[in-house]
N, C-alpha and C. Protein backbone atom coordinates (compact mmCIF):
# COMPACT_ATOMS: atom_id res chain seq x y z
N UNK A 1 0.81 -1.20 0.00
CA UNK A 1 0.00 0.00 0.00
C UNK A 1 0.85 1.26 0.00
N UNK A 2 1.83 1.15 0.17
CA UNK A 2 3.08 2.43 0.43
C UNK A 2 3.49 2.73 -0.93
N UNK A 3 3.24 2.01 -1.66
CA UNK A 3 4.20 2.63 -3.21
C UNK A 3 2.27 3.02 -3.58
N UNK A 4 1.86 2.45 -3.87
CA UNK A 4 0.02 2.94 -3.90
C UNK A 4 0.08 4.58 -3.22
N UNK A 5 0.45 4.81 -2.12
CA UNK A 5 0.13 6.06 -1.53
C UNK A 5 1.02 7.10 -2.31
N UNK A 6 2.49 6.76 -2.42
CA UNK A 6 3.63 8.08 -3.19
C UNK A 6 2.85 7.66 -4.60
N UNK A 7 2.58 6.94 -5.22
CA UNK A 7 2.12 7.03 -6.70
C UNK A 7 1.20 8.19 -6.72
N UNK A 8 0.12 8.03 -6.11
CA UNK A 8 -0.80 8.84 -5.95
C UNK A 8 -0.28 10.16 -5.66
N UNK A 9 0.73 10.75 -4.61
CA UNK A 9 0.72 12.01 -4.20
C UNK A 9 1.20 12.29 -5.40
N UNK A 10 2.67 11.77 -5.66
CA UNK A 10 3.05 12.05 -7.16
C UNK A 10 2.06 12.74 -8.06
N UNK A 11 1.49 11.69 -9.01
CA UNK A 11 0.30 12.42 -9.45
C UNK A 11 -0.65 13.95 -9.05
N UNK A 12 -1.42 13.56 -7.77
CA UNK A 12 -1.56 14.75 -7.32
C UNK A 12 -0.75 15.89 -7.57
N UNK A 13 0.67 15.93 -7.28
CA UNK A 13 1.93 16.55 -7.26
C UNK A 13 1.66 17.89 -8.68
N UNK A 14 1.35 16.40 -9.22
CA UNK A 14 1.93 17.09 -10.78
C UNK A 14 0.83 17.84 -11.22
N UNK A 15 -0.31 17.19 -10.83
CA UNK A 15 -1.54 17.66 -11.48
C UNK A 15 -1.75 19.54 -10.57
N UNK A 16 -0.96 19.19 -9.39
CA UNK A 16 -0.91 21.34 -8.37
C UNK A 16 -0.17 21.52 -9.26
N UNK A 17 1.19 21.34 -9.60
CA UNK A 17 2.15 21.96 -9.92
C UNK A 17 1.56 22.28 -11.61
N UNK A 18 0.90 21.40 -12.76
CA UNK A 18 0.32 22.23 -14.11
C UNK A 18 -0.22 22.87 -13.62
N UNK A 19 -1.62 23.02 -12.67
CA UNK A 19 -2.51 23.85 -12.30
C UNK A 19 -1.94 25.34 -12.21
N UNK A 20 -0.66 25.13 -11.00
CA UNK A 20 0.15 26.56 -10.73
C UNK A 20 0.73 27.16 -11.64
N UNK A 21 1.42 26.27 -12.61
CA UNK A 21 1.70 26.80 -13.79
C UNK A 21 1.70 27.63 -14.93
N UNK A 22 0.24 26.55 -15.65
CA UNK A 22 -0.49 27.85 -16.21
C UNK A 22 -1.91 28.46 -15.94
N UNK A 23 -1.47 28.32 -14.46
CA UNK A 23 -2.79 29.51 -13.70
C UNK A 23 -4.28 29.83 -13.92
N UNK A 24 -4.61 27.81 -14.14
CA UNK A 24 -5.83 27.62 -14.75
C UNK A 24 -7.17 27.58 -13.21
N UNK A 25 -7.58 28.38 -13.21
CA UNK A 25 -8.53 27.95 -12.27
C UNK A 25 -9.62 26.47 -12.21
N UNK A 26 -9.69 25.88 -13.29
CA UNK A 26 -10.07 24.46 -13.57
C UNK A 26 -9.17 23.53 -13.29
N UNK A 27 -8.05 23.94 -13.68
CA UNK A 27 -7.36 22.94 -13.09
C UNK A 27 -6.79 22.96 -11.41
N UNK A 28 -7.09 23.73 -11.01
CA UNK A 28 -6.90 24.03 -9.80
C UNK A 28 -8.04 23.66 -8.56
N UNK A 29 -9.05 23.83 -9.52
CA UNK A 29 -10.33 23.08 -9.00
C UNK A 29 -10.51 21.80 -8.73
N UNK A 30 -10.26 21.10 -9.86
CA UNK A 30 -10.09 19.78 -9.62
C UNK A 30 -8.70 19.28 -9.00
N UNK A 31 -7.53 20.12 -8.73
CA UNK A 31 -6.51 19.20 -7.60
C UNK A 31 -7.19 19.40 -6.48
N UNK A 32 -7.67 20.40 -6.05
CA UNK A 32 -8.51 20.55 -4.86
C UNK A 32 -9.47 19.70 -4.22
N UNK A 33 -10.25 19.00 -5.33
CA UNK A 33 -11.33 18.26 -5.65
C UNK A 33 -11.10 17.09 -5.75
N UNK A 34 -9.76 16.71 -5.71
CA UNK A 34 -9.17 15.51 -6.25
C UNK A 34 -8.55 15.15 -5.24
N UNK A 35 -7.67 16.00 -4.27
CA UNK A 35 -7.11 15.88 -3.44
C UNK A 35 -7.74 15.11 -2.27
N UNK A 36 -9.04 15.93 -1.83
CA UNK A 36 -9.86 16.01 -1.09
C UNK A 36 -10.56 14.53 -0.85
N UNK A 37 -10.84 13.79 -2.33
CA UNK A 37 -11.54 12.77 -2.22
C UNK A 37 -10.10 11.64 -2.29
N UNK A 38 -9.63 11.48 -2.89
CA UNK A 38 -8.03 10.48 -2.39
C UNK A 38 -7.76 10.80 -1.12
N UNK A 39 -7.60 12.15 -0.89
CA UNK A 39 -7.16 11.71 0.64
C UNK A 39 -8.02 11.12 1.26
N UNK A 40 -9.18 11.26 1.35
CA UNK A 40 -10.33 10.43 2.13
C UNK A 40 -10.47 9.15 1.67
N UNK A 41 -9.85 9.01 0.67
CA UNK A 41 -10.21 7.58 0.22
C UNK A 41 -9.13 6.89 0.54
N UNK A 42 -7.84 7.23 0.65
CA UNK A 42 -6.75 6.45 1.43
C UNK A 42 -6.74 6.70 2.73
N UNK A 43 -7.53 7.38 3.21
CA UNK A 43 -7.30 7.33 5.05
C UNK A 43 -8.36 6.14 5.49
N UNK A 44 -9.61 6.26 4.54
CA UNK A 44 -10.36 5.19 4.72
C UNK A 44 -10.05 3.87 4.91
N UNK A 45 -9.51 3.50 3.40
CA UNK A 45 -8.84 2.52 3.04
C UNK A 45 -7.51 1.62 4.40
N UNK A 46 -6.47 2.78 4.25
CA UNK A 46 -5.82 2.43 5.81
C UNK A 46 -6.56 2.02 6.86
N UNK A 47 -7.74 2.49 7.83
CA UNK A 47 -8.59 2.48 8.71
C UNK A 47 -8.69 1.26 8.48
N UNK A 48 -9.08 1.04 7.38
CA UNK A 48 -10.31 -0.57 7.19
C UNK A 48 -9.27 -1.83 7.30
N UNK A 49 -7.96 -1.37 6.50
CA UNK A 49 -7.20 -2.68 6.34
C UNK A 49 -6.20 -2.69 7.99
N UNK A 50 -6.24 -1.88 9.06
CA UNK A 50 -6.25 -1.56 10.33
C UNK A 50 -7.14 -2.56 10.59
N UNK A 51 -8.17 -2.32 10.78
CA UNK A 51 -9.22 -3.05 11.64
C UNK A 51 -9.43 -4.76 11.29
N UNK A 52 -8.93 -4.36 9.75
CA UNK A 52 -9.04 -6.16 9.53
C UNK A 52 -8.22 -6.80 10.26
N UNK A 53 -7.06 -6.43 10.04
CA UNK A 53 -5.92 -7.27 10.80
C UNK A 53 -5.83 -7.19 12.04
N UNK A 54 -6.42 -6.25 12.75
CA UNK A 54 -6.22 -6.22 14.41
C UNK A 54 -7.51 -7.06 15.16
N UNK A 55 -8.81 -7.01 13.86
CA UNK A 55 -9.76 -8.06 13.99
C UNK A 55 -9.68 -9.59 13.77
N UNK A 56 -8.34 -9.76 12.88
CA UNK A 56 -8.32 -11.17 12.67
C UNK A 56 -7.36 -11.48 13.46
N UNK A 57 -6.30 -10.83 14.42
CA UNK A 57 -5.94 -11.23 15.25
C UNK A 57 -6.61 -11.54 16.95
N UNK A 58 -7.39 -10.80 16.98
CA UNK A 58 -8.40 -10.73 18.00
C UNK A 58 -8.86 -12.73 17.81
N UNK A 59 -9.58 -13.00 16.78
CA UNK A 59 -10.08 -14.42 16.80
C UNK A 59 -9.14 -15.74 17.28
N UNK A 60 -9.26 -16.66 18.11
CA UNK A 60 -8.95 -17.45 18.74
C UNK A 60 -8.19 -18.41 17.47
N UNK A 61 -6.63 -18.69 17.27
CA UNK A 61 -6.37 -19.47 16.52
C UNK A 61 -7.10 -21.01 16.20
N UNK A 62 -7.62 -21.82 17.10
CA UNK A 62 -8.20 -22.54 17.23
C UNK A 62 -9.65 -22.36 15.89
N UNK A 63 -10.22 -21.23 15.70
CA UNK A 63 -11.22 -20.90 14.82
C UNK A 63 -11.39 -21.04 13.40
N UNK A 64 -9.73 -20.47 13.37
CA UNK A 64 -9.52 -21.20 11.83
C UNK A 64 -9.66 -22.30 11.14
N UNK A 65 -10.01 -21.93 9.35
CA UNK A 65 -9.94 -23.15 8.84
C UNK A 65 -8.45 -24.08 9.10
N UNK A 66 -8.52 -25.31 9.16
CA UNK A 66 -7.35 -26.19 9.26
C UNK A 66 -6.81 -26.21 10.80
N UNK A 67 -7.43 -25.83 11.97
CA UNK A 67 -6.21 -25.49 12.98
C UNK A 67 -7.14 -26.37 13.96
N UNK A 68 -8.35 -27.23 13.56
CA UNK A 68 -8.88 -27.69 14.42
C UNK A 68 -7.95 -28.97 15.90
N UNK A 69 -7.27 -29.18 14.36
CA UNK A 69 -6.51 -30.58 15.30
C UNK A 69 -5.27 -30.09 15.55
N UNK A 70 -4.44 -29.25 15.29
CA UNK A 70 -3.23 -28.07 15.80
C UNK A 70 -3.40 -28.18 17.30
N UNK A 71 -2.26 -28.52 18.18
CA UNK A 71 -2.57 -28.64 19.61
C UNK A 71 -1.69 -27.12 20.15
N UNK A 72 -1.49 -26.39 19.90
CA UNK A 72 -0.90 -24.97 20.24
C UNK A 72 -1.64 -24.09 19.75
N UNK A 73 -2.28 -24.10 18.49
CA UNK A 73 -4.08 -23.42 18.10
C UNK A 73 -4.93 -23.30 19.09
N UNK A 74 -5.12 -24.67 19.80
CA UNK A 74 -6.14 -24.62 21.33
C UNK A 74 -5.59 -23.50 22.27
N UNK A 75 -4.40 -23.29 22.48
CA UNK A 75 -3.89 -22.33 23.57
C UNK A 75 -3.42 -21.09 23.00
N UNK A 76 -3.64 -20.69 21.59
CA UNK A 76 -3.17 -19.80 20.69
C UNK A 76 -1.56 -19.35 21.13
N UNK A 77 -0.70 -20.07 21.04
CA UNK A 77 0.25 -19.58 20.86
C UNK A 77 0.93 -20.22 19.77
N UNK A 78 0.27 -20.44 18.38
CA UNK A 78 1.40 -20.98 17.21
C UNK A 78 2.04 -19.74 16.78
N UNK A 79 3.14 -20.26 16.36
CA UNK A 79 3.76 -19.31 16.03
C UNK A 79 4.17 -19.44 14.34
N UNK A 80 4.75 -18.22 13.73
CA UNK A 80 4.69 -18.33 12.09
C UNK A 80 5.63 -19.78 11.94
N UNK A 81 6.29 -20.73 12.33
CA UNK A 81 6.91 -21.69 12.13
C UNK A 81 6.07 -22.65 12.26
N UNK A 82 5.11 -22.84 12.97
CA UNK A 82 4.46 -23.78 13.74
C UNK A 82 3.25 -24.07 12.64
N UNK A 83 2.75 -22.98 11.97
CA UNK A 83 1.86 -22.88 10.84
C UNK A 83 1.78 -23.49 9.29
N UNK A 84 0.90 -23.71 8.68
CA UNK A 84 0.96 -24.02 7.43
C UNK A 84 2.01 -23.77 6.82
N UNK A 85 2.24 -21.99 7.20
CA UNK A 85 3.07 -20.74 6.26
C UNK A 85 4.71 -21.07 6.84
N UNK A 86 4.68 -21.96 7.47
CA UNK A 86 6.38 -21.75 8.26
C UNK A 86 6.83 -23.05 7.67
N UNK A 87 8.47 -22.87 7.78
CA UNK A 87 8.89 -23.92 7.10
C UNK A 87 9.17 -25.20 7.80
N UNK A 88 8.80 -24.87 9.38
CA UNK A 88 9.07 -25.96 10.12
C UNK A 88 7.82 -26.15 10.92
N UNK A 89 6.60 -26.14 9.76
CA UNK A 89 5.20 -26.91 10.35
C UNK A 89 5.32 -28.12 10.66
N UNK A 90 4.45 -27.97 11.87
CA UNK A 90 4.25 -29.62 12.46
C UNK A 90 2.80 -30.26 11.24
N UNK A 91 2.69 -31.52 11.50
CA UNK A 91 2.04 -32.04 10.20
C UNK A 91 0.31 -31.36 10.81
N UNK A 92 0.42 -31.73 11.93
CA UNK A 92 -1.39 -31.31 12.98
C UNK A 92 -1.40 -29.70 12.35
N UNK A 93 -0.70 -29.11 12.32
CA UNK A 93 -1.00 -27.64 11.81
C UNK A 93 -0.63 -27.41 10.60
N UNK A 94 -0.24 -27.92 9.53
CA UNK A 94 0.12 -27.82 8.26
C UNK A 94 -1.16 -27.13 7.05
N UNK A 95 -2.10 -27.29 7.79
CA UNK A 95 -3.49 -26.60 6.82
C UNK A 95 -4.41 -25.81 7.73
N UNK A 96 -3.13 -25.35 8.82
CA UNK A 96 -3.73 -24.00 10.06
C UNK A 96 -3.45 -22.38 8.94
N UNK A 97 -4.77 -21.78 8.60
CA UNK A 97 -5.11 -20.84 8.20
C UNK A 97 -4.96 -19.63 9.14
N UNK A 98 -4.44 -19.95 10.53
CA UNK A 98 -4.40 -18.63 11.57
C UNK A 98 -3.19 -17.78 11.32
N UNK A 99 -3.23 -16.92 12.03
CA UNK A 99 -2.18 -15.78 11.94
C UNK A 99 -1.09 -16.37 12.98
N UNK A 100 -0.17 -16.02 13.12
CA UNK A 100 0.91 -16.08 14.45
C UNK A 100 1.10 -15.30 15.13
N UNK A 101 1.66 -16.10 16.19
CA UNK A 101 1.41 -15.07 17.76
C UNK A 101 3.00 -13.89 17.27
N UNK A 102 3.84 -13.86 16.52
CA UNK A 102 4.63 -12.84 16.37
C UNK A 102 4.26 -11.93 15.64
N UNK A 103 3.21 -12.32 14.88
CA UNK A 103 2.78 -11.04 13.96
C UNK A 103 1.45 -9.94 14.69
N UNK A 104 0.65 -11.12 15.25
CA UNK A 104 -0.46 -10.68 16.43
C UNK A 104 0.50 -9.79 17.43
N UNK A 105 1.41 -10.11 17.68
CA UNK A 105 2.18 -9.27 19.26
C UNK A 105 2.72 -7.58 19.11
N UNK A 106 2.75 -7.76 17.44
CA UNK A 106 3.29 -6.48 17.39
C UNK A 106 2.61 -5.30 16.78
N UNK A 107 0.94 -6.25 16.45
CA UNK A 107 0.39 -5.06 16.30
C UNK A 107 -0.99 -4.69 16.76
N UNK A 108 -0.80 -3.65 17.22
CA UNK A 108 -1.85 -2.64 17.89
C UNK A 108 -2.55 -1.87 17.54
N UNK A 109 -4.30 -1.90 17.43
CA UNK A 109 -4.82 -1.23 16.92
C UNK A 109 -5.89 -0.62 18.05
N UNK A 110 -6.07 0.95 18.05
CA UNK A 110 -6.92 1.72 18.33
C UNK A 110 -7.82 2.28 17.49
N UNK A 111 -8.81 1.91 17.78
CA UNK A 111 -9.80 2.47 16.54
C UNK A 111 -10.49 3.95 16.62
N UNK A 112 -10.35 4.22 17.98
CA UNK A 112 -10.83 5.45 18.54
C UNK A 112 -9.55 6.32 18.00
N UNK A 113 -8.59 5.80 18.27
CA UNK A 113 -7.36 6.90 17.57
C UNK A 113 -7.10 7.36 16.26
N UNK A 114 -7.47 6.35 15.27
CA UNK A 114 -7.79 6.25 14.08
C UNK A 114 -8.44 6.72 13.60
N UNK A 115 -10.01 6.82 13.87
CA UNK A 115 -10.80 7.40 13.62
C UNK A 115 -10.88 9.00 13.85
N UNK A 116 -10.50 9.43 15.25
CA UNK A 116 -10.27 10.89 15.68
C UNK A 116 -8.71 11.45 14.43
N UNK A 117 -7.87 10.28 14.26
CA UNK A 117 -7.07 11.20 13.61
C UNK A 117 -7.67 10.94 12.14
N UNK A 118 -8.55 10.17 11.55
CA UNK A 118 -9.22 10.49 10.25
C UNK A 118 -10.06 11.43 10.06
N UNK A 119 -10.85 12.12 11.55
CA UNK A 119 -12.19 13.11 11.10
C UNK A 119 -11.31 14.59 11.19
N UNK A 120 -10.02 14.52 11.82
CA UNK A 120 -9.34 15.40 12.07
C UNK A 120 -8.76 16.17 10.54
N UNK A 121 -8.21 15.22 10.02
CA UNK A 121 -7.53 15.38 8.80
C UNK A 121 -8.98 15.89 7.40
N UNK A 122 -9.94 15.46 7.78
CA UNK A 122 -10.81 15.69 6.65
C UNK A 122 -11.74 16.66 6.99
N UNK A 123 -11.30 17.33 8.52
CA UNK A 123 -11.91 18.73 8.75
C UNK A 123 -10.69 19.45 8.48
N UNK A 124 -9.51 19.20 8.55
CA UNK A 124 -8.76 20.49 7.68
C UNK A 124 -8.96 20.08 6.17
N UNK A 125 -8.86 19.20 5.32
CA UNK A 125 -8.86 18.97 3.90
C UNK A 125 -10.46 20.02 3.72
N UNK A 126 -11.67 19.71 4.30
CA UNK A 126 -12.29 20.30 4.05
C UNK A 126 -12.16 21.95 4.00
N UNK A 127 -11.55 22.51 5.24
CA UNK A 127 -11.21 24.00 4.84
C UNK A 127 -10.57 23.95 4.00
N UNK A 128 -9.36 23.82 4.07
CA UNK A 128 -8.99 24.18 2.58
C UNK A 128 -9.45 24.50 0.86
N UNK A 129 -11.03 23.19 1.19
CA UNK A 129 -11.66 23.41 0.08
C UNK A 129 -12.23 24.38 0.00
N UNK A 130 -12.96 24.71 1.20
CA UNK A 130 -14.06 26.11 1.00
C UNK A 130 -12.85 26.86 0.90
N UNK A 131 -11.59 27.22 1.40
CA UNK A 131 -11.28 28.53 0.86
C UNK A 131 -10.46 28.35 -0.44
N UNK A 132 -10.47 27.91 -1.07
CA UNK A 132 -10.36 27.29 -2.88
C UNK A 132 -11.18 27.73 -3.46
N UNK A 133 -12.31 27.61 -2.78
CA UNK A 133 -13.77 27.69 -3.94
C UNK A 133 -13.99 28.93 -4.55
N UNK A 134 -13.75 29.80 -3.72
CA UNK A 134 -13.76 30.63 -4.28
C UNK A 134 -12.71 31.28 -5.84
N UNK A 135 -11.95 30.64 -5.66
CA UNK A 135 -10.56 30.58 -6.99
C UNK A 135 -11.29 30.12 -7.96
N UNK A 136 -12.30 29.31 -8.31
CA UNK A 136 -12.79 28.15 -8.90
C UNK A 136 -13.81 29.40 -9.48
C-alpha cells in the first residue's frame, strides 16, 4: 500500500504543480477536488485494512480453517513456524489458516485513535476546500 500512496501524491503533485503553472482555475479546481476525495479515500482505506488485521488477530487461533486438530491453536500460541506458512510446520497444523502469535504481538490497533485522527484530517482537507472555492 506504500508505493500505492507516493504514486498517488506524485500524481496529485503534478496535477498542483500544471494547475500553478499555467494559472488555470479548472485545473486548480479539480486538484482541490481531487485531493480532497483520495485523501479520504486512502485514510479510509488504511482504517479498514487496520481493523481487519487487528480483527483477525483478536479471533482465537483454534477458529480457523485447518487449525482444528493443531494442539498450540487450542492455547493460541502458534507461532509463524508452527503454521501451514512456516517452514518448520508440524504435520497437525500444516493446513492451520491462523495468523501467528509474532505477527499478532506487534500489532496494535486503536480504533478510537484512528478514527479521531481520520475526522481530524478531513476537517482540515475540508477547509482548505471552502477557501479554494472561491478561486474556482
Amino acid at each position: 500500500t506504500g508505493i500505492v500512496f507516493w504514486v498517488t501524491a506524485g500524481l496529485l503533485g503534478t496535477l498542483g504543480l500544471a494547475a500553478l503553472e499555467r494559472r488555470n482555475n479548472v485545473l486548480l479546481c479539480m486538484y482541490v477536488v481531487t485531493c480532497i476525495m483520495t485523501g479520504a479515500a486512502l485514510a479510509v482505506y488504511s482504517l479498514l485494512v487496520d481493523y481487519l488485521l487487528a480483527s483477525s488477530c483478536l479471533v482465537v487461533q483454534s477458529a480457523y480453517d485447518g487449525c482444528g486438530t493443531c494442539a498450540c491453536a487450542a492455547t493460541n500460541t502458534c507461532g509463524v513456524n508452527d503454521l501451514g506458512s512456516g517452514t518448520a510446520a508440524t504435520l497437525s497444523c500444516r493446513d492451520c489458516q491462523a495468523w501467528g502469535k509474532e505477527i499478532c504481538k506487534h500489532f496494535d490497533f486503536d480504533a478510537r485513535e484512528s478514527i479521531t485522527g481520520l475526522s481530524s484530517a478531513l476537517t482540515s482537507l475540508v477547509t482548505v476546500a471552502v477557501s479554494a472555492v472561491p478561486a474556482c
